[in-house]
Protein backbone atom coordinates (compact mmCIF):
# COMPACT_ATOMS: atom_id res chain seq x y z
CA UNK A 1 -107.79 -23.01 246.98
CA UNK A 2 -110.61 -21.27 245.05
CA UNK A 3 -114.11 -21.73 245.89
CA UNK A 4 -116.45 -22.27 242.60
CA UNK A 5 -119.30 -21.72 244.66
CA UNK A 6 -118.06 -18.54 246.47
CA UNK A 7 -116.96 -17.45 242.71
CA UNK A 8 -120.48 -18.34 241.42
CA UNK A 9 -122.07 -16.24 244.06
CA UNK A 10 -119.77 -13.06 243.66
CA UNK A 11 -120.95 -13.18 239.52
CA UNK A 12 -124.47 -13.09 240.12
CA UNK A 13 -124.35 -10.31 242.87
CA UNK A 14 -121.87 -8.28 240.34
CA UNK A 15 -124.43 -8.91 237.18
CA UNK A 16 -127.40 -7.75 239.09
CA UNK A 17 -125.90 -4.34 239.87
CA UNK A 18 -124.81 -4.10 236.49
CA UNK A 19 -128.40 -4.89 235.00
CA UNK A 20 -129.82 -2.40 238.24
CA UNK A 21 -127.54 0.15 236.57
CA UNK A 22 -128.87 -0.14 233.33
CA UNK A 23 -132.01 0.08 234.37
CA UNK A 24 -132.13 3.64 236.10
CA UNK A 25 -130.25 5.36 233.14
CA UNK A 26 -132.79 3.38 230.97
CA UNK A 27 -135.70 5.42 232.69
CA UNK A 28 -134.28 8.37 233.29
CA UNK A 29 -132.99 8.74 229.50
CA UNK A 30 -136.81 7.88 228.73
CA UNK A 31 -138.27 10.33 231.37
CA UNK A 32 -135.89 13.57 229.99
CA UNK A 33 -135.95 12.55 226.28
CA UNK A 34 -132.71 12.43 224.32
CA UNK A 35 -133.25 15.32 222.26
CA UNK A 36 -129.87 16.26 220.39
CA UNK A 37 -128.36 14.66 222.53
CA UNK A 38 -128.01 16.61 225.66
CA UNK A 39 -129.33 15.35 229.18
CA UNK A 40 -128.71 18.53 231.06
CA UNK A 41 -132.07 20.13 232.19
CA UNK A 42 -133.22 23.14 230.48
CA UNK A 43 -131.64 26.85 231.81
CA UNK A 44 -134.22 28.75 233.60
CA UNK A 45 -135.79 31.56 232.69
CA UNK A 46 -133.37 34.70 232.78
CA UNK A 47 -134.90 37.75 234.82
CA UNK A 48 -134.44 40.33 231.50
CA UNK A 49 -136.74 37.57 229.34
CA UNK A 50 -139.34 36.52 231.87
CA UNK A 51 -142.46 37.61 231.50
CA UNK A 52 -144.34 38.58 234.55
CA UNK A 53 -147.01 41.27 235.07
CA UNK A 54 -144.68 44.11 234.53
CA UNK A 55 -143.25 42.72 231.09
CA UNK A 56 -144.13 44.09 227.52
CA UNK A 57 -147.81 42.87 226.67
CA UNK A 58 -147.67 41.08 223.58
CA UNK A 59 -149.67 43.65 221.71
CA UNK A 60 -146.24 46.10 221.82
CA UNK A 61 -144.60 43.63 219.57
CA UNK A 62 -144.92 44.95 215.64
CA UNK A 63 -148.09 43.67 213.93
CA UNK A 64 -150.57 43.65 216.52
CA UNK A 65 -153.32 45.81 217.02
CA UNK A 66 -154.16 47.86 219.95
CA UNK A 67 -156.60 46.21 221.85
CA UNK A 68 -159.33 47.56 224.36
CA UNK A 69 -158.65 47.83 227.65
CA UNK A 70 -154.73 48.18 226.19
CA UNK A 71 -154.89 51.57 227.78
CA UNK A 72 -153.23 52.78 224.31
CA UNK A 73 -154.21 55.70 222.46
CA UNK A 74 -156.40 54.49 218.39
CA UNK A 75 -156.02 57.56 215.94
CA UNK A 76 -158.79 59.72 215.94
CA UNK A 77 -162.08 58.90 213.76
CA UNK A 78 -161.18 62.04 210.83
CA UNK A 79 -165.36 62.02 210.96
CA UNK A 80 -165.00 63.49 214.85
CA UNK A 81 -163.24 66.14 213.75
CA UNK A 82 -164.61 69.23 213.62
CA UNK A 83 -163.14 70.19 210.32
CA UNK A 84 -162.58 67.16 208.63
CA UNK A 85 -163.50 68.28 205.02
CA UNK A 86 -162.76 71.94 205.54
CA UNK A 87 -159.52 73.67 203.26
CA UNK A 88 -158.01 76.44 205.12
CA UNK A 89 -155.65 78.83 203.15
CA UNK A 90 -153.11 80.53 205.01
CA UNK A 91 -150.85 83.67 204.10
CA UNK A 92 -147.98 84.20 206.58
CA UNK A 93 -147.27 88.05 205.67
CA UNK A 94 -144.15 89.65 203.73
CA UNK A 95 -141.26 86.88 203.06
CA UNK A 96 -138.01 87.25 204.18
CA UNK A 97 -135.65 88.05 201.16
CA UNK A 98 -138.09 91.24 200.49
CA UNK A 99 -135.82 94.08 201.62
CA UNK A 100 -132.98 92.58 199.32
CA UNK A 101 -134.83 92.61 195.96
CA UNK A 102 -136.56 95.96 196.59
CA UNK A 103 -137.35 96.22 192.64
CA UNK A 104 -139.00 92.78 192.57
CA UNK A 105 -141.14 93.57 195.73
CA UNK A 106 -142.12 97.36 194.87
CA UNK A 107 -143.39 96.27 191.39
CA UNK A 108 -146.91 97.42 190.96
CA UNK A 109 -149.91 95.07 190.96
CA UNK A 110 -153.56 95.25 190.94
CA UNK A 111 -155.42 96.15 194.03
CA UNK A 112 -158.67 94.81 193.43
CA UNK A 113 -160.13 98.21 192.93
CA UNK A 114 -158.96 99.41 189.52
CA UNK A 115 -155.85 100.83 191.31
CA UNK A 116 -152.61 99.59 191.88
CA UNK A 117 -150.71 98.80 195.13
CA UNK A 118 -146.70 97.38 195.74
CA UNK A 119 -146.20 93.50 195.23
CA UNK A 120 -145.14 93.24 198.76
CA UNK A 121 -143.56 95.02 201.50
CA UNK A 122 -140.67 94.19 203.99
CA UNK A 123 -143.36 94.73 206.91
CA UNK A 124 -141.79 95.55 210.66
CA UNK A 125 -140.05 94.57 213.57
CA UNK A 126 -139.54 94.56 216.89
CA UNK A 127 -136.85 97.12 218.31
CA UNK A 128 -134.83 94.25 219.06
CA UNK A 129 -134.69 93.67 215.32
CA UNK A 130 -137.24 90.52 215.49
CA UNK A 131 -138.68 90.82 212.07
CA UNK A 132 -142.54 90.75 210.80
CA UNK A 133 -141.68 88.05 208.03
CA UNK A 134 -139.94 85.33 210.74
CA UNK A 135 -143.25 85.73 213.28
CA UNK A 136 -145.86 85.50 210.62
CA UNK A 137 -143.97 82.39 209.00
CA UNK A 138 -143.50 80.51 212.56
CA UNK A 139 -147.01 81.07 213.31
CA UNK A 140 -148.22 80.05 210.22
CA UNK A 141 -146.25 77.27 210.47
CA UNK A 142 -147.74 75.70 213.81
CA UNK A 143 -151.48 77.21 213.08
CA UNK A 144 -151.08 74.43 210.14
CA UNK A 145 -149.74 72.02 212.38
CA UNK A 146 -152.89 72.71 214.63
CA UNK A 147 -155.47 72.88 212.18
CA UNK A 148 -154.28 70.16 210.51
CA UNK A 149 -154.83 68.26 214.17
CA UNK A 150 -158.52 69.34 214.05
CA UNK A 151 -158.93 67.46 210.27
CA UNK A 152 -158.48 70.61 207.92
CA UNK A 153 -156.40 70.51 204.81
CA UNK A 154 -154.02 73.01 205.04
CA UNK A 155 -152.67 75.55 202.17
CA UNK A 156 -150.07 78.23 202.51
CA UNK A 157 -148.93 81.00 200.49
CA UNK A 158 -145.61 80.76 200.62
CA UNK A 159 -142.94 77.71 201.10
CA UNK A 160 -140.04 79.38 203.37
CA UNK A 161 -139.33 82.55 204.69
CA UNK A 162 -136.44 83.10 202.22
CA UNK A 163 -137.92 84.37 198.84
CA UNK A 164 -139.37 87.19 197.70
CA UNK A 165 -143.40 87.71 197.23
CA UNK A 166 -145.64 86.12 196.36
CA UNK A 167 -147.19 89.57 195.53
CA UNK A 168 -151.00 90.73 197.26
CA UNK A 169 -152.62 90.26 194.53
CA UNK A 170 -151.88 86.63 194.14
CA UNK A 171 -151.86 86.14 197.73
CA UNK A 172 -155.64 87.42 197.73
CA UNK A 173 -156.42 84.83 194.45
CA UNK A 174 -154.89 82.24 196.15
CA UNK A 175 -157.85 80.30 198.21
CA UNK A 176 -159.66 80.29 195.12
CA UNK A 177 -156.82 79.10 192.90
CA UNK A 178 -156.07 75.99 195.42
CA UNK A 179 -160.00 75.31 196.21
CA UNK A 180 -159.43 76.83 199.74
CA UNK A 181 -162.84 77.41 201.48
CA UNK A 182 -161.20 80.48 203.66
CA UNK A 183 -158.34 82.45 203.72
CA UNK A 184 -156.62 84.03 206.92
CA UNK A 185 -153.84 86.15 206.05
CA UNK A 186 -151.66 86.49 209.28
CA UNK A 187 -149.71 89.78 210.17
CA UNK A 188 -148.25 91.78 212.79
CA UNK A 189 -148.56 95.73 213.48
CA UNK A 190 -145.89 98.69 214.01
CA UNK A 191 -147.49 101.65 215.27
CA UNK A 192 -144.83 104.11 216.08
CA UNK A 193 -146.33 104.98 219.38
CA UNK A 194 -144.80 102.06 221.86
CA UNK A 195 -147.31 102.46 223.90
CA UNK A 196 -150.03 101.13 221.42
CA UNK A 197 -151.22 97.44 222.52
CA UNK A 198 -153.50 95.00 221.20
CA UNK A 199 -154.64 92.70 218.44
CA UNK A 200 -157.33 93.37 215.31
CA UNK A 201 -158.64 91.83 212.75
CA UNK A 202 -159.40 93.80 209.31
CA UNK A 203 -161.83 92.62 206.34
CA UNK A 204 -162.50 93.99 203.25
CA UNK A 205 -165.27 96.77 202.77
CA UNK A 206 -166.67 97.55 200.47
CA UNK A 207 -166.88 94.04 200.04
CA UNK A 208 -164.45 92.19 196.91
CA UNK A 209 -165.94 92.83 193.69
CA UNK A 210 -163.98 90.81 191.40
CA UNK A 211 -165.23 87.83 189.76
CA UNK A 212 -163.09 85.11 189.45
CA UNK A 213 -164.79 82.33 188.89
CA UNK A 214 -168.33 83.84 188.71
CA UNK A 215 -170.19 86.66 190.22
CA UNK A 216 -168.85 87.46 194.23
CA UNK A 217 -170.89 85.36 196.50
CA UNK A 218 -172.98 87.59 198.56
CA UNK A 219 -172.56 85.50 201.23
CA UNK A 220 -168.64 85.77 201.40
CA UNK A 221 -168.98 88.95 203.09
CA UNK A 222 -171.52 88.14 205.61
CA UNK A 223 -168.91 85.25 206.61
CA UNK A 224 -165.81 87.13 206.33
CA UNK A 225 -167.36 89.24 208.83
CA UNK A 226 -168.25 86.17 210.94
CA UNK A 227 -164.96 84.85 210.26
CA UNK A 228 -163.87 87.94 212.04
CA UNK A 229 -165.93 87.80 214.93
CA UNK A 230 -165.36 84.79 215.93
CA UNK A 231 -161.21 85.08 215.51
CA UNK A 232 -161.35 88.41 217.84
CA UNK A 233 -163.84 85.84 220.41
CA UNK A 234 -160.67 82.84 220.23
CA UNK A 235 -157.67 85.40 220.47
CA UNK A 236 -159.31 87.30 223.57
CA UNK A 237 -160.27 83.73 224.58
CA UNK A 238 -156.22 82.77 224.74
CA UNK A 239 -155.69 85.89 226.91
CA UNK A 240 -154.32 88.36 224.47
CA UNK A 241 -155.45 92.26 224.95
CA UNK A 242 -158.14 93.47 221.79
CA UNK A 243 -156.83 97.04 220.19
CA UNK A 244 -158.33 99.62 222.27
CA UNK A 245 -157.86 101.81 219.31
CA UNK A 246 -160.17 99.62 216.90
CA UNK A 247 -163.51 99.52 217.40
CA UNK A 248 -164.40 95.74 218.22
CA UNK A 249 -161.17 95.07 217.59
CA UNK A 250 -162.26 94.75 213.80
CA UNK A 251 -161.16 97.53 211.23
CA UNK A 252 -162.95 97.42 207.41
CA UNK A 253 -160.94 98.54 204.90
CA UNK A 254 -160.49 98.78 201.32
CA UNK A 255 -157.09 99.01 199.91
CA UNK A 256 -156.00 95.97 200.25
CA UNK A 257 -155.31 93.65 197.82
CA UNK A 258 -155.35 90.47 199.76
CA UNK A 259 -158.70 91.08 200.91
CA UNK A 260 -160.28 92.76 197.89
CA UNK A 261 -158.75 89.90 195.14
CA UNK A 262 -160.33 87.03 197.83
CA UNK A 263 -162.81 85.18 196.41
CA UNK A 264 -163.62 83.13 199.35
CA UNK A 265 -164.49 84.49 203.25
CA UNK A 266 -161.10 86.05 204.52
CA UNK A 267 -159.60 88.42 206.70
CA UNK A 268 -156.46 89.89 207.63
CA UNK A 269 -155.00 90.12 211.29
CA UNK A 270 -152.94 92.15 213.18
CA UNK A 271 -151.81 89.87 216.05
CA UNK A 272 -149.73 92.25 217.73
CA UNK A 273 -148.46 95.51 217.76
CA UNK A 274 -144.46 94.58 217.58
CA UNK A 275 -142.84 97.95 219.16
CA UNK A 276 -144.64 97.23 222.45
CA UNK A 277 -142.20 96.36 224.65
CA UNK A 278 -144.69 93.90 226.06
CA UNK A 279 -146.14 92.53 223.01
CA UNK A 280 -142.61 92.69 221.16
CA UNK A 281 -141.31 90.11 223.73
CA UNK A 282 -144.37 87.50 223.53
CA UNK A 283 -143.99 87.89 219.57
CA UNK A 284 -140.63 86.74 220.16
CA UNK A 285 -141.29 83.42 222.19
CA UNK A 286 -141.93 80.37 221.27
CA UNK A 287 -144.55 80.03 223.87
CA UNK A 288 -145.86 82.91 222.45
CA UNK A 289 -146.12 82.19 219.07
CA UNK A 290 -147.99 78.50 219.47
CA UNK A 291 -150.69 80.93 221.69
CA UNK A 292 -151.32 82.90 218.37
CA UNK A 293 -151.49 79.75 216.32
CA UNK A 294 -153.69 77.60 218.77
CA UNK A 295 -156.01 80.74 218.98
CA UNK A 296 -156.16 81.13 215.25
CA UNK A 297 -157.32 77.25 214.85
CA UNK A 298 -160.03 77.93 217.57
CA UNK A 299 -161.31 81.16 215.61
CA UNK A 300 -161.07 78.83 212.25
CA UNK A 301 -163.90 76.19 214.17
CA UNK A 302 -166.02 78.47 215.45
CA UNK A 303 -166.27 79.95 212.43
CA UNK A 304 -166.71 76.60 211.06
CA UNK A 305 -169.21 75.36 213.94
């Protein structure tokens, strides 16, 4: 016999838990937010995405700016620089496709002193074959790099060590033709006697007497010779031996074109003598090589100082 009392009592305790059930999910859909739809709590944080004190800053993200502090290098101010404004010309000797057209390079040109002198020569080498063309280009080559570093505008005679030329006489017309305010015309030496050593540095003298665009400027020579000096102070400077058979370690010459067609403050060197054994083999780094062009930027701003 059923009870309607019992049955009474069994509804309401069965409707309460219901209505207790609907309750909690009622709070805990408002307490987490229904979002798109999914309850589930968010992921943590992977370890390759947090950011903790040894992440990226934000500043390494594209768009910002360094910041101070951010331990990150700025570019230089170009007005620090000590030859911001200054146009260096430079002549890496000979080219390399001179011994092949020996017409084209013997052609005669004007020497600056009503005579005439070859368009260009193939220039020497080291015993090993290491020829005078490759080590005046390479140097040339990272002496631009370098002085290009320091804020100078940077001109060279030549564009590859493949052609022929350009001949001395343009070479020497050439800082004036690009609006160059000094010209360094960079060589190597072959004395036949091995045992000969040492760097020098030649300008012209008499001093140029062309006019190319207007009388010479007396004071060219005075700073061609200053030029000089202070390129023999920044070689010796970088450790390499001055010519003990060169006064000073600067010759003065006057047969040659480069120097005499100049109408700006330039000189000519001799960075080393290339049948040297010794010499022959630091010609032939790399290391070398980025000594002679680093010392020829330092000569360029104390010159320039």
């Amino acid at each position: 016999m059923t009870d309607p009392a019992g049955r009474a009592g069994r509804w309401t305790v069965a409707l309460a838990v219901l209505l207790a059930g609907l309750a909690v999910g009622w709070v805990s859909w408002l307490a987490f937010g229904s979002g798109a739809g999914d309850e589930r709590p968010a992921p943590s944080p992977s370890p390759t995405t947090e950011l903790t004190s040894g992440a990226a800053d934000a500043d390494d993200a594209p768009g910002f700016a360094d910041v101070a502090g951010s331990g990150k290098s700025s570019p230089p101010d170009p007005a620090s620089l000590p030859l911001t404004g200054l146009t260096v010309a430079l002549d890496p000797g000979h080219n390399g496709a001179n011994a092949q057209h020996p017409d084209q390079a013997g052609a005669l040109v004007p020497d600056g002193r009503g005579g005439a002198k070859a368009c260009n020569t193939v220039g020497t080498s080291t015993d090993a074959g290491y020829p005078e063309h490759a080590f005046t280009w390479d140097v040339a080559s990272r002496a631009t790099t370098a002085l290009e570093d320091l804020g100078a505008r940077v001109v060279v005679t030549r564009v590859d060590d493949e052609g022929v030329g350009p001949c001395v006489d343009v070479r020497g017309g050439f800082a004036q033709a690009v609006g160059a305010d000094v010209l360094v015309s960079v060589h190597a030496n072959g004395s036949d006697d091995c045992a000969a050593k040492g760097f020098f540095v030649i300008v012209a003298d008499p001093p140029p007497v062309v006019e190319i665009d207007g009388p010479p400027r007396a004071d060219d020579a005075a700073s061609s010779e200053r030029l000089a000096t202070a390129m023999v102070g920044a070689l010796a400077s970088a450790g390499f031996t001055p010519s003990g058979s060169v006064a000073g370690a600067i010759s003065r010459r006057g047969d040659l074109a480069t120097l005499n067609l100049a109408a700006r403050p330039a000189v000519l060197l001799e960075l080393a003598e290339m049948r040297n054994p010794d010499e022959a083999a630091l010609a032939s780094s790399e290391e070398g090589r980025q000594r002679y062009a680093d010392a020829i930027a330092a000569g360029v701003v104390a010159w320039a100082g």
